[in-house]
Protein backbone atom coordinates (compact mmCIF):
# COMPACT_ATOMS: atom_id res chain seq x y z
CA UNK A 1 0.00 0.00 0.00
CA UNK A 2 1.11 3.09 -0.65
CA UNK A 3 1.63 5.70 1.95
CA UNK A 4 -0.42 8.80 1.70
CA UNK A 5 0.46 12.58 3.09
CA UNK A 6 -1.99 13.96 5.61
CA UNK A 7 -3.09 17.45 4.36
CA UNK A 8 -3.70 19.20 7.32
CA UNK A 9 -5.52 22.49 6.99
CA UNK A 10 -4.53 24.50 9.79
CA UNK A 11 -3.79 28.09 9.15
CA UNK A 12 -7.20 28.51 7.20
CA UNK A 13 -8.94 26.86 9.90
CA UNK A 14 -7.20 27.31 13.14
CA UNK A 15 -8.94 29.44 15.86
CA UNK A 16 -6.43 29.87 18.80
CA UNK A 17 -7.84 31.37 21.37
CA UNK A 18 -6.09 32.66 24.99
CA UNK A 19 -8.32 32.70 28.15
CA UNK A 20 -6.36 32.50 30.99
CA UNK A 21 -3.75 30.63 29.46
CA UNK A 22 -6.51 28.09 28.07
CA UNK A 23 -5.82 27.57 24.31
CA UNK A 24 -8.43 26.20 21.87
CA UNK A 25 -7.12 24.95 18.30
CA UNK A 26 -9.51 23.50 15.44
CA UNK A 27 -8.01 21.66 12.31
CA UNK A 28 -9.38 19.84 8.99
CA UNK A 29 -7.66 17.03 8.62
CA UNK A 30 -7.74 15.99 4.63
CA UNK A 31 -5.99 14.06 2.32
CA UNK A 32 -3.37 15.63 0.42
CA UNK A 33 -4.02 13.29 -2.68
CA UNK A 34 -7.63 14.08 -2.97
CA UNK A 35 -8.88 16.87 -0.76
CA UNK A 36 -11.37 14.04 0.97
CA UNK A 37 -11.84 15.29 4.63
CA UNK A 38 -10.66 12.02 7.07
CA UNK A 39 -12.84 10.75 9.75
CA UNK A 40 -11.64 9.15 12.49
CA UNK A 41 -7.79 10.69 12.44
CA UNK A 42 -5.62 10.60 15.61
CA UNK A 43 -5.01 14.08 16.87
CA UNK A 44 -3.13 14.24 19.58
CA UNK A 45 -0.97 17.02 21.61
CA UNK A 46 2.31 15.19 22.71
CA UNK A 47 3.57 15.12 25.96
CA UNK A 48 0.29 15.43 27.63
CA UNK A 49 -2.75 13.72 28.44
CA UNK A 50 -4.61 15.67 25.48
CA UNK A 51 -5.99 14.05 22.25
CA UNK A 52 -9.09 13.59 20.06
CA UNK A 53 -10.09 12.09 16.36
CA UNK A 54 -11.40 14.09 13.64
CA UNK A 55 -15.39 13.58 13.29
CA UNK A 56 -16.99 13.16 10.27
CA UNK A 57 -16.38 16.51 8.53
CA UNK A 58 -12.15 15.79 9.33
CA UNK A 59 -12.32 18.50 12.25
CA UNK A 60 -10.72 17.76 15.40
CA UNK A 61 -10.44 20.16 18.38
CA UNK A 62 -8.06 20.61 21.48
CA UNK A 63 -8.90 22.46 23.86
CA UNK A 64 -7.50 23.42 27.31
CA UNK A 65 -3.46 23.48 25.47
CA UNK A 66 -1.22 24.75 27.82
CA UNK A 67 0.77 27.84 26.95
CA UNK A 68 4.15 28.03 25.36
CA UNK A 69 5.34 25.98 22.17
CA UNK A 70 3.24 22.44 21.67
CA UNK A 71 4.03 19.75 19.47
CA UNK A 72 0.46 18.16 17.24
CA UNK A 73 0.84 14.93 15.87
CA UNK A 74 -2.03 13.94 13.39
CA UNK A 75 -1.98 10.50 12.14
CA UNK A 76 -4.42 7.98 10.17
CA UNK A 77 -4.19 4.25 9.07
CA UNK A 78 -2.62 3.77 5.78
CA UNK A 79 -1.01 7.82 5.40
CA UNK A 80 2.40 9.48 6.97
CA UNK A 81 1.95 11.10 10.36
CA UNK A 82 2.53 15.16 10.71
CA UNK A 83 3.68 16.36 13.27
CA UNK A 84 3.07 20.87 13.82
CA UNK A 85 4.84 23.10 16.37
CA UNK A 86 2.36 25.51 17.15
CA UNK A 87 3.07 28.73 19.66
CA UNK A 88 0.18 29.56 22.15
CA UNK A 89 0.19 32.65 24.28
């Protein structure tokens, strides 16, 4: 099989938000190959407790990221992982 890059959408559709040092980020997850959104992709912020999948229109959402640099790993069957270091303030 061959292995597929993630298109992840996240400057168009990232809202970061800072609350008291409570961050909120929202990607599309898609596949590079054929713009089809991906349901069900691993989203998860590493080093921490905090993850999610991507529902059925490819969004997933953290919310509650900690302040300072984070690293997001997205990853489905069958495609390459990315990985995104994102700065929240």
């Amino acid at each position: 099989m061959k292995i597929q890059n993630i298109l992840l959408i996240a400057l168009l559709f990232t809202a970061i938000n800072s609350i008291q040092a409570q961050n909120t980020a929202t990607f599309i997850i898609k596949d590079k190959a054929d713009n089809d959104t991906l349901f069900g992709a691993n989203c998860i912020l590493k080093n921490t407790s905090i993850g999610t999948s991507s529902d059925e229109n490819g969004i997933c959402q953290f919310k509650d990221i900690p302040n300072g640099t984070q690293t997001l790993e997205f990853s489905y069957i069958g495609f390459e992982s990315v990985e995104k270091h994102i700065l929240f303030h």
